[in-house]
PDB file of N, CA and C in Angstrom:
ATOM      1  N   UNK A   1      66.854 -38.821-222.998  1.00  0.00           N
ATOM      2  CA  UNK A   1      66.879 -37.374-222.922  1.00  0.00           C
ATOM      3  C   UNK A   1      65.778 -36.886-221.981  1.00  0.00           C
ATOM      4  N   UNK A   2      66.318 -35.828-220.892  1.00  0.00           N
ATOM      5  CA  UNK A   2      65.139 -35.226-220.643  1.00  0.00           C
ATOM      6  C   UNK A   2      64.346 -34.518-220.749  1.00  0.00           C
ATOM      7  N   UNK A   3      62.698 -34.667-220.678  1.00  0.00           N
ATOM      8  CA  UNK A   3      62.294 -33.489-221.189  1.00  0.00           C
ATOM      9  C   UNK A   3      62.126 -32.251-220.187  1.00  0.00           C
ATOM     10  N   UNK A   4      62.463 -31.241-220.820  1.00  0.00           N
ATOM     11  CA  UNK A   4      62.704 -29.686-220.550  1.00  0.00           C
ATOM     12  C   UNK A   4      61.566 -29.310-219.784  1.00  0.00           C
ATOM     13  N   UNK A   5      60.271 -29.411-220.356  1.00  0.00           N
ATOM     14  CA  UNK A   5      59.343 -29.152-219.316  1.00  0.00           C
ATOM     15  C   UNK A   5      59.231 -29.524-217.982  1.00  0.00           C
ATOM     16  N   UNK A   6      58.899 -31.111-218.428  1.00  0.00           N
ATOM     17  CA  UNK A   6      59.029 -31.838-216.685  1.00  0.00           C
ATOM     18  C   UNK A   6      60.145 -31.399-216.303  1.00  0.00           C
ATOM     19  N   UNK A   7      61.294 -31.126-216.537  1.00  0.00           N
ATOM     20  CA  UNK A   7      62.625 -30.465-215.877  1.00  0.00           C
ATOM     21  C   UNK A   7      62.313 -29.430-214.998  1.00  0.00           C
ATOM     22  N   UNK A   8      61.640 -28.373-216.105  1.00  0.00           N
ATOM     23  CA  UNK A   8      61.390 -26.890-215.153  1.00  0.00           C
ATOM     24  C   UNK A   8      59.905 -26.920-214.836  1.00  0.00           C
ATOM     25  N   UNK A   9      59.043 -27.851-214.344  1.00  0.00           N
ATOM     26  CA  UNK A   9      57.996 -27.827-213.582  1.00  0.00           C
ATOM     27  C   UNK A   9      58.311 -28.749-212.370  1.00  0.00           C
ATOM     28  N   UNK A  10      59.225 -29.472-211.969  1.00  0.00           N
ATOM     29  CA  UNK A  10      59.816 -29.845-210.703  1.00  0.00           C
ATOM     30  C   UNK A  10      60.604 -28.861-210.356  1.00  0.00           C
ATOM     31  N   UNK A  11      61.502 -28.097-211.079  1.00  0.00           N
ATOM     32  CA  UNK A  11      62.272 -27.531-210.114  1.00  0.00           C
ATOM     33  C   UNK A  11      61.165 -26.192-209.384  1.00  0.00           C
ATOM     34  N   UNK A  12      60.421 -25.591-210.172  1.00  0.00           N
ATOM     35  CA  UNK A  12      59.560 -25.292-209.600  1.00  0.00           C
ATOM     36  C   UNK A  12      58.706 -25.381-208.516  1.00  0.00           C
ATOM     37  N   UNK A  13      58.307 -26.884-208.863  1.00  0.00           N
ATOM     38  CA  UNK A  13      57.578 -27.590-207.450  1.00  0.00           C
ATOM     39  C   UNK A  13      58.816 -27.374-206.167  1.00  0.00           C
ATOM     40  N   UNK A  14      59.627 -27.733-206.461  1.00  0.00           N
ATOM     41  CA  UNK A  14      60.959 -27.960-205.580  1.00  0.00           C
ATOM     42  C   UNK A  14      61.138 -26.098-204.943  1.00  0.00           C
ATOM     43  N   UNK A  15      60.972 -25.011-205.512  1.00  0.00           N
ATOM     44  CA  UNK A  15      61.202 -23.719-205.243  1.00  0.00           C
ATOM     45  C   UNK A  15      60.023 -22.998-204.203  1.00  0.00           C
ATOM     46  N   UNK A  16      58.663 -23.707-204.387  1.00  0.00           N
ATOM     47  CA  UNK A  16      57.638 -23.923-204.185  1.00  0.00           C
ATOM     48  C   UNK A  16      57.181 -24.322-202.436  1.00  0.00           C
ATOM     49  N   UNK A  17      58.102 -25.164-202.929  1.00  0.00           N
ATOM     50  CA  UNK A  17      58.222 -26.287-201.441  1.00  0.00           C
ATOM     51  C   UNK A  17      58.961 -25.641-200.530  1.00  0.00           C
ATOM     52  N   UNK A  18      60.374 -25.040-201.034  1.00  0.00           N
ATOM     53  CA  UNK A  18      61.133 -24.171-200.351  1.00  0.00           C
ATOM     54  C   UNK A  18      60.321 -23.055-199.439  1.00  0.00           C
ATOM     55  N   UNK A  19      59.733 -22.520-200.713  1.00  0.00           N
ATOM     56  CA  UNK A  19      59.230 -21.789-199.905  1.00  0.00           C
ATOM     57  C   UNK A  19      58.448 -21.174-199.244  1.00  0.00           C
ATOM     58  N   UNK A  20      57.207 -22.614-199.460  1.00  0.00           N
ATOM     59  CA  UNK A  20      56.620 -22.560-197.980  1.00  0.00           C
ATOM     60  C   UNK A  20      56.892 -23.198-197.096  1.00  0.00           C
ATOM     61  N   UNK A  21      58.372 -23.863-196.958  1.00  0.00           N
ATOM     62  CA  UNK A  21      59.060 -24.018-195.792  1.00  0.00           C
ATOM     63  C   UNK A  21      59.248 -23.452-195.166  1.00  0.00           C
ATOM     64  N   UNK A  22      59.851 -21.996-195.528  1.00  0.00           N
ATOM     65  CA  UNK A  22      60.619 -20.751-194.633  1.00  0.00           C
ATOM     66  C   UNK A  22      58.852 -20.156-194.551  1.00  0.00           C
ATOM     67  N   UNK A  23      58.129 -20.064-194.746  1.00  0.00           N
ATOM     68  CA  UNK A  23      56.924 -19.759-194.217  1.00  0.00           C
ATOM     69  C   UNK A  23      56.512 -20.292-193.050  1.00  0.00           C
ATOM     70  N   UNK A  24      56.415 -21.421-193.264  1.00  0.00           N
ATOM     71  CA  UNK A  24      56.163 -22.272-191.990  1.00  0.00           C
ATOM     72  C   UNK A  24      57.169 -22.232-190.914  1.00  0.00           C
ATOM     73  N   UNK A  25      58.243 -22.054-190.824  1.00  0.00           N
ATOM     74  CA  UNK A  25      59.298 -21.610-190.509  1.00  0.00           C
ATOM     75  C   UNK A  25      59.771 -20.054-189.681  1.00  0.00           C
ATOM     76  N   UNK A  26      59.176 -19.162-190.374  1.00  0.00           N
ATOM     77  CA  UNK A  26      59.304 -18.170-190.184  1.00  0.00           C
ATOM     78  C   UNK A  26      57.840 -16.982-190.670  1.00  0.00           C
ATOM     79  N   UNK A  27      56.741 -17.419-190.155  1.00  0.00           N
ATOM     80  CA  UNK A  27      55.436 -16.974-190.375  1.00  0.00           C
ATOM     81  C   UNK A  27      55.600 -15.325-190.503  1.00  0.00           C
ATOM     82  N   UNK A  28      54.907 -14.738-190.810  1.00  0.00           N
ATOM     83  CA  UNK A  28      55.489 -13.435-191.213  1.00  0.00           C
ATOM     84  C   UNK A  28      56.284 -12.758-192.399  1.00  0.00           C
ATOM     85  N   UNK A  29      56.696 -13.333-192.887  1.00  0.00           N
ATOM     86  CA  UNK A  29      57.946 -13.064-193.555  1.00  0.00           C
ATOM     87  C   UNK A  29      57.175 -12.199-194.958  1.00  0.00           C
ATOM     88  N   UNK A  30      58.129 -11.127-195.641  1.00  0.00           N
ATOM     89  CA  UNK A  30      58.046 -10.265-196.623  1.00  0.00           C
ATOM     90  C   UNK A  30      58.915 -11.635-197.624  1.00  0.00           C
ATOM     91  N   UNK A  31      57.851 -10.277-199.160  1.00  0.00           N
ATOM     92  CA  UNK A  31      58.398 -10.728-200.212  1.00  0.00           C
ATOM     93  C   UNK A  31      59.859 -10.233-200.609  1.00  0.00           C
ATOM     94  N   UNK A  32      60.374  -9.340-199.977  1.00  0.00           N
ATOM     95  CA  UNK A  32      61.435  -8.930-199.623  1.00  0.00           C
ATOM     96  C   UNK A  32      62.326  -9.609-199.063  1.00  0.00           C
ATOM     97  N   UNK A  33      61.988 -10.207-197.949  1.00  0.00           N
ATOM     98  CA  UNK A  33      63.063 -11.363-197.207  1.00  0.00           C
ATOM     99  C   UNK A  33      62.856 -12.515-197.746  1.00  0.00           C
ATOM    100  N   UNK A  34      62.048 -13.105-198.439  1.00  0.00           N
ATOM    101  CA  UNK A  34      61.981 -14.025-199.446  1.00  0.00           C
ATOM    102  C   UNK A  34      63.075 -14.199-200.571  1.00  0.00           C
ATOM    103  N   UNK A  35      62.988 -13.048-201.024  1.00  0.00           N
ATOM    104  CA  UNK A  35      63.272 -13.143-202.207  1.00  0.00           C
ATOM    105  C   UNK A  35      64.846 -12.870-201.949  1.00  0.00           C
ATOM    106  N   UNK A  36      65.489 -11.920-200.861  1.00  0.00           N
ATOM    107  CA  UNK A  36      66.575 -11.864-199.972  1.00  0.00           C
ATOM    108  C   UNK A  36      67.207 -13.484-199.907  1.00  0.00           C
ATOM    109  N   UNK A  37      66.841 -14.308-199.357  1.00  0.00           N
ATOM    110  CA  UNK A  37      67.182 -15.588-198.520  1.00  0.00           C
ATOM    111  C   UNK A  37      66.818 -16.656-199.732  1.00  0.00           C
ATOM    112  N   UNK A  38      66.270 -16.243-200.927  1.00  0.00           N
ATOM    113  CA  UNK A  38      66.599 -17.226-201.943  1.00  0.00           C
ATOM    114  C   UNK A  38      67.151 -16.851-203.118  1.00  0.00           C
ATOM    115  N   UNK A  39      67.880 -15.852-202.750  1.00  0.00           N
ATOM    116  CA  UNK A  39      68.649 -15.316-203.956  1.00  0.00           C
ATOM    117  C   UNK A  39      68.198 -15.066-205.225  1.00  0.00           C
ATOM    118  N   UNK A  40      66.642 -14.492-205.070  1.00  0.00           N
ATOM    119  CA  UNK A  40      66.094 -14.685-206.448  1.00  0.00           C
ATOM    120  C   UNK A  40      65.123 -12.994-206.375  1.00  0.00           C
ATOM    121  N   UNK A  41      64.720 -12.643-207.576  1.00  0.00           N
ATOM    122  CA  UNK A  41      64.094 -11.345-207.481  1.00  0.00           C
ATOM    123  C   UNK A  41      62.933 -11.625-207.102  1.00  0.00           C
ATOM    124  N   UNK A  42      62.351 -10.778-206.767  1.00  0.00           N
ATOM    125  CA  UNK A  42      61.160 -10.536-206.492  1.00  0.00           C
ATOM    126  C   UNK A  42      60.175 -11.204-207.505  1.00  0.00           C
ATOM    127  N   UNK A  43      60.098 -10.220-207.954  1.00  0.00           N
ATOM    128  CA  UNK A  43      59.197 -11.260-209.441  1.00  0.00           C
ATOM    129  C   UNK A  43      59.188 -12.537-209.480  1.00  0.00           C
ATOM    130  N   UNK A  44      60.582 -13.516-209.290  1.00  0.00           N
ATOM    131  CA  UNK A  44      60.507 -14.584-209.303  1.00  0.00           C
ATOM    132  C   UNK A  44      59.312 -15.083-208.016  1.00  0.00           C
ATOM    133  N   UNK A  45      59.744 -14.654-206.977  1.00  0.00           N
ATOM    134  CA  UNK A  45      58.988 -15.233-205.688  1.00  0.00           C
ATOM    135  C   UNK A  45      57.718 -14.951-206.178  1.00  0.00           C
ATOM    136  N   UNK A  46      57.525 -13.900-206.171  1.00  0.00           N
ATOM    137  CA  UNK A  46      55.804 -13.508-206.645  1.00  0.00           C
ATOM    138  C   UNK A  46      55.163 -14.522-207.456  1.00  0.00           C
ATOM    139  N   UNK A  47      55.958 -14.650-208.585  1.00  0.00           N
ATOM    140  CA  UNK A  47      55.460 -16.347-209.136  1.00  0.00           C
ATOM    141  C   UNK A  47      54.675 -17.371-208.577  1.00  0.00           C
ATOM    142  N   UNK A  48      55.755 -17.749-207.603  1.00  0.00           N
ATOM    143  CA  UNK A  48      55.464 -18.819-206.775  1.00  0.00           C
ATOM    144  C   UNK A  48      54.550 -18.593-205.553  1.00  0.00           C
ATOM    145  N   UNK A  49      54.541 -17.182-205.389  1.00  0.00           N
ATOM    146  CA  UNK A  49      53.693 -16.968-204.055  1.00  0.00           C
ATOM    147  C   UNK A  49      51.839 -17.018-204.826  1.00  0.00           C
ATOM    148  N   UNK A  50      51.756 -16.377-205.775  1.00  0.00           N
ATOM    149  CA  UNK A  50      50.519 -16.583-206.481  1.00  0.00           C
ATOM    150  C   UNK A  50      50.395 -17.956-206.721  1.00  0.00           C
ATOM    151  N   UNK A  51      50.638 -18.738-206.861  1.00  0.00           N
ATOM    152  CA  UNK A  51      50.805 -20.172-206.868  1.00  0.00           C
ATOM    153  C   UNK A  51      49.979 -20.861-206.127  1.00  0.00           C
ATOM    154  N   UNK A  52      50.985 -20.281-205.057  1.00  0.00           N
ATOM    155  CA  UNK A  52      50.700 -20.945-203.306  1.00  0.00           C
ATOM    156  C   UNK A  52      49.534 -20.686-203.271  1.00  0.00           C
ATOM    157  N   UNK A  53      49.367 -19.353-202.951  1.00  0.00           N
ATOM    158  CA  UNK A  53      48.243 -18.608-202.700  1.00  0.00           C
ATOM    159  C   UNK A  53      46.979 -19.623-203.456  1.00  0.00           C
ATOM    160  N   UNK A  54      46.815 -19.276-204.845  1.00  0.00           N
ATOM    161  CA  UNK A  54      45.510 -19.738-205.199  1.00  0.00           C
ATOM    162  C   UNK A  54      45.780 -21.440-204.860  1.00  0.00           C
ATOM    163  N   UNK A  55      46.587 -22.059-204.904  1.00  0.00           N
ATOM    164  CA  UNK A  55      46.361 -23.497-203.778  1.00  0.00           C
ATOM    165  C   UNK A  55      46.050 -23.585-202.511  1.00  0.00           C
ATOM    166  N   UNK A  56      45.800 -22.137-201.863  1.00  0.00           N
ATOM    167  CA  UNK A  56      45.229 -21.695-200.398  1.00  0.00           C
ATOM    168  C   UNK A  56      46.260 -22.197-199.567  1.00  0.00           C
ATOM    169  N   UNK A  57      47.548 -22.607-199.878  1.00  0.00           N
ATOM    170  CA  UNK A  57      48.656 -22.662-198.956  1.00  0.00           C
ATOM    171  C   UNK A  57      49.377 -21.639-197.990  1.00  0.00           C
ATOM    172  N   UNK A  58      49.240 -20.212-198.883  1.00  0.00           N
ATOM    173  CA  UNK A  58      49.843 -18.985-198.345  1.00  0.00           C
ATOM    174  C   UNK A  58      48.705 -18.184-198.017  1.00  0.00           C
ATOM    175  N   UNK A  59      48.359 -17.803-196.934  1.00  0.00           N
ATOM    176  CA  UNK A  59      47.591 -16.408-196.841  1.00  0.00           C
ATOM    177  C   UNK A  59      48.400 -14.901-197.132  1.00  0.00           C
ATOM    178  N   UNK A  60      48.020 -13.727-197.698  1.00  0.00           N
ATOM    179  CA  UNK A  60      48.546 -12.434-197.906  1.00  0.00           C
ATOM    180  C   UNK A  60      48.273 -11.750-196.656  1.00  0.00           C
ATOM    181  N   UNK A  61      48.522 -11.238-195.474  1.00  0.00           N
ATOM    182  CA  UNK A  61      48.073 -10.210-194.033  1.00  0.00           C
ATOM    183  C   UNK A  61      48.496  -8.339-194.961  1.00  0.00           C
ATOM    184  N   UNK A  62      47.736  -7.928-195.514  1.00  0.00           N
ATOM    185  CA  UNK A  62      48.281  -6.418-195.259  1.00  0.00           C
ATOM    186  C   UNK A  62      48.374  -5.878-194.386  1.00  0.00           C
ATOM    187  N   UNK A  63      49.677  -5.105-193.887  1.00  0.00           N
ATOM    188  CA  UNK A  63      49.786  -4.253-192.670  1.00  0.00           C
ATOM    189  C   UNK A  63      48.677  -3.097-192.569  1.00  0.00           C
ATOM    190  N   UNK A  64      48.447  -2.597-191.673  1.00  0.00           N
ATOM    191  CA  UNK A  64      47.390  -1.442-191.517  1.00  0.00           C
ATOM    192  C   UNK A  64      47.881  -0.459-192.216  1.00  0.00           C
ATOM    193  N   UNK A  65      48.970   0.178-191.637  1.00  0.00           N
ATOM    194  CA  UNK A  65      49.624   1.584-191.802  1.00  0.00           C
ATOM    195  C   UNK A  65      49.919   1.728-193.355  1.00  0.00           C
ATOM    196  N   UNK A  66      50.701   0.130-193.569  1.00  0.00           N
ATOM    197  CA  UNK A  66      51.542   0.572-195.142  1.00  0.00           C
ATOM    198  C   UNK A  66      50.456  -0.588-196.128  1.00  0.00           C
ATOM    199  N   UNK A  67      49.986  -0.226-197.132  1.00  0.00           N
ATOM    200  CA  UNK A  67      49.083  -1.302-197.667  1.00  0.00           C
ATOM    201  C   UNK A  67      50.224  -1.973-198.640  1.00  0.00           C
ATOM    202  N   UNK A  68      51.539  -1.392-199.307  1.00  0.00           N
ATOM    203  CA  UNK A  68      52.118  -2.287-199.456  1.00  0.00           C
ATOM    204  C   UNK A  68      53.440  -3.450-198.954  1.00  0.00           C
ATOM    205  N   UNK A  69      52.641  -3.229-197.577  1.00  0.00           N
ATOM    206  CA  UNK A  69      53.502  -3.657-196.654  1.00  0.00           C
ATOM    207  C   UNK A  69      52.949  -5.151-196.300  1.00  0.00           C
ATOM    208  N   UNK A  70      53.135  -6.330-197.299  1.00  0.00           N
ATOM    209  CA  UNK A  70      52.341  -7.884-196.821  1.00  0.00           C
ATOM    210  C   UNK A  70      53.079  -8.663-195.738  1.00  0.00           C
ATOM    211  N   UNK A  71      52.720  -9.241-194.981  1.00  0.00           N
ATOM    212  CA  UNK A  71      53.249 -10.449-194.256  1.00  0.00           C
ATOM    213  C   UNK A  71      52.927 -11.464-194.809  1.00  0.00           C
ATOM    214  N   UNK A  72      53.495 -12.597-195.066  1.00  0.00           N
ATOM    215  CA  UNK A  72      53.105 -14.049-195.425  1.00  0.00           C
ATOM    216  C   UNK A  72      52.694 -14.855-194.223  1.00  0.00           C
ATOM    217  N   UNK A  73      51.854 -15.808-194.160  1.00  0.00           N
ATOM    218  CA  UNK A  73      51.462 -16.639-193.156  1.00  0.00           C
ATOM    219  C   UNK A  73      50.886 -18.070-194.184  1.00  0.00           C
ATOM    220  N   UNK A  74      51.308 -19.499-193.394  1.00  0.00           N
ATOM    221  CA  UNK A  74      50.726 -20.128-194.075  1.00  0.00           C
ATOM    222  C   UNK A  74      49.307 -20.450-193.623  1.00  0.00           C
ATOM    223  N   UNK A  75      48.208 -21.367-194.423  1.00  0.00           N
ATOM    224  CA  UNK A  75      47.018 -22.028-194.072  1.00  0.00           C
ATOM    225  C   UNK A  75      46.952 -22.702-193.502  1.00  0.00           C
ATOM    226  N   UNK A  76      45.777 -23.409-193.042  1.00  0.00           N
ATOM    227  CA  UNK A  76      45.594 -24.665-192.236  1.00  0.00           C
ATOM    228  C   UNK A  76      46.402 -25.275-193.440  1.00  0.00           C
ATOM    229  N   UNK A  77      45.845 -25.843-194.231  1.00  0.00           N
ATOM    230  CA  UNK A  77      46.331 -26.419-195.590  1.00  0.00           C
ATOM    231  C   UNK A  77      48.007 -26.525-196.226  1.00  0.00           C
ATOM    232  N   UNK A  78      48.526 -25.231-195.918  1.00  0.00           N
ATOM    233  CA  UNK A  78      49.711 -24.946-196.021  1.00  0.00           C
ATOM    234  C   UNK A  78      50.702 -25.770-195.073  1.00  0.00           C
ATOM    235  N   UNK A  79      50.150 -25.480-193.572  1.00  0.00           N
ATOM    236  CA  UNK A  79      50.874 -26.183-192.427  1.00  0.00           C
ATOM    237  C   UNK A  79      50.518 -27.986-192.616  1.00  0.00           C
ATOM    238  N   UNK A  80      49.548 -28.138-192.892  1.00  0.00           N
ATOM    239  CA  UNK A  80      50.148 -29.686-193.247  1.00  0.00           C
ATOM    240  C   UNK A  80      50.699 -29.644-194.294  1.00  0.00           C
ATOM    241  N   UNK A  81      50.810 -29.775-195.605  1.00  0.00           N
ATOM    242  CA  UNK A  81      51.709 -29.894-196.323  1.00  0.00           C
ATOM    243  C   UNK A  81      53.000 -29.583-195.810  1.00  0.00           C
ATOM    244  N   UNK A  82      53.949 -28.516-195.239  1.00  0.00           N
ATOM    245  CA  UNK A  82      54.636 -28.588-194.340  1.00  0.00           C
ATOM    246  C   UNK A  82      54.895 -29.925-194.126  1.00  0.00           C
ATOM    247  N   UNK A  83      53.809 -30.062-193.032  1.00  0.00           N
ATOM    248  CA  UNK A  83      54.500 -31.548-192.146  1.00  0.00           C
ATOM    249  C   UNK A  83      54.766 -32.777-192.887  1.00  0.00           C
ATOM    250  N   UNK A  84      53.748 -32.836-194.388  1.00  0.00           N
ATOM    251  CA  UNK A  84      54.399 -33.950-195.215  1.00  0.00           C
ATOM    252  C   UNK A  84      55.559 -33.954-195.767  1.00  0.00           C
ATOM    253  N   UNK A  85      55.987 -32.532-196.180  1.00  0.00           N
ATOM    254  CA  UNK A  85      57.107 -32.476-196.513  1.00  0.00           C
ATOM    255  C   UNK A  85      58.557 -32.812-195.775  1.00  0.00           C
ATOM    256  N   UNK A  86      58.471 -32.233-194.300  1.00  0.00           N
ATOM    257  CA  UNK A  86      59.370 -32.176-193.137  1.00  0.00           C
ATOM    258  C   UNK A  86      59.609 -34.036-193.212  1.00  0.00           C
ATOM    259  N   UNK A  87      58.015 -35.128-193.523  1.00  0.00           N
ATOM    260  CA  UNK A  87      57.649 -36.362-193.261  1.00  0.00           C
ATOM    261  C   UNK A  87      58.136 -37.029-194.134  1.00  0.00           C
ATOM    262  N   UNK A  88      58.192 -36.686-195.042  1.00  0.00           N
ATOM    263  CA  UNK A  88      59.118 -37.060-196.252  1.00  0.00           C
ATOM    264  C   UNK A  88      60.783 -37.190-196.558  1.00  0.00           C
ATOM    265  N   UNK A  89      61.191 -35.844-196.020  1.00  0.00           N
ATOM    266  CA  UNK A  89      62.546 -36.041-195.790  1.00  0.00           C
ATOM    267  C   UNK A  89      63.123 -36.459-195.136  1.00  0.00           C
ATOM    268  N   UNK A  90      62.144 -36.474-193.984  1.00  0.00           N
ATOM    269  CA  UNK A  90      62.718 -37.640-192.926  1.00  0.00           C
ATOM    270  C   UNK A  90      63.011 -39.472-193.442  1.00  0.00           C
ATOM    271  N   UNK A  91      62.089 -39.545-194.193  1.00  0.00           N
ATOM    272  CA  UNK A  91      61.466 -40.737-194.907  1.00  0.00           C
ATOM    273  C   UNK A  91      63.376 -40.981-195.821  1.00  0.00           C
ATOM    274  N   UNK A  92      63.076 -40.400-196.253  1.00  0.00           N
ATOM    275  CA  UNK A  92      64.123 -39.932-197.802  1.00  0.00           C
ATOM    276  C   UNK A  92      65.215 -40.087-196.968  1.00  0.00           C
ATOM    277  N   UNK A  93      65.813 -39.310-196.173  1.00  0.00           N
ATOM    278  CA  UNK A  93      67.023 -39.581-195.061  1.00  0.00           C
ATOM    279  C   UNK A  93      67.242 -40.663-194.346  1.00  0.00           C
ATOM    280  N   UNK A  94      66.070 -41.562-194.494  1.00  0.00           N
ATOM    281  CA  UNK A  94      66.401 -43.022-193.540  1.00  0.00           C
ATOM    282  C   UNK A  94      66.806 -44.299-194.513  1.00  0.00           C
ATOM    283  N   UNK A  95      66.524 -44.192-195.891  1.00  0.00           N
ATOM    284  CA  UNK A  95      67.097 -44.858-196.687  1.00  0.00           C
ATOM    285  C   UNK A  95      67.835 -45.268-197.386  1.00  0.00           C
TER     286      UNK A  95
END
């Protein structure tokens, strides 16, 4: 049987990963188009973006004009992980 936790703390990791893919991917990006392009509410992303964040993967940019207007960008930190990940599936796809 599996257990339920480890169940929903990978898929997590796995949602996680997603999405600081499309970060890395698409630097800039709202919690809005996030949450748009993974079919999930807001709230959900926010989850995961506080996550990121205090793992220093995601930086927050507030716009000048609108303060609740964020851009996402990833970290130094963020962008490699990235590349392990990208390094991995490559890995995972050759076997």
């Amino acid at each position: 049987m599996i257990n339920k936790k480890l169940y929903i703390g990978i898929n997590f990791i796995k949602m996680r990963d997603k999405i600081l893919e499309k970060i890395n991917e698409s630097p800039g990006l709202t919690l809005t188009e996030l949450a748009e392009e993974f079919l999930k509410s807001k709230a959900s992303i926010t989850f995961h973006l506080k996550k990121l964040e205090k793992e220093d993967l995601i930086k927050k940019y507030i716009v000048r004009d609108n303060k609740k207007y964020i851009r996402l960008h990833p970290t130094k930190k963020g962008k490699d992980r990235y590349l392990e990940l990208k390094r991995y599936k490559i890995t995972e796809n050759k076997k």
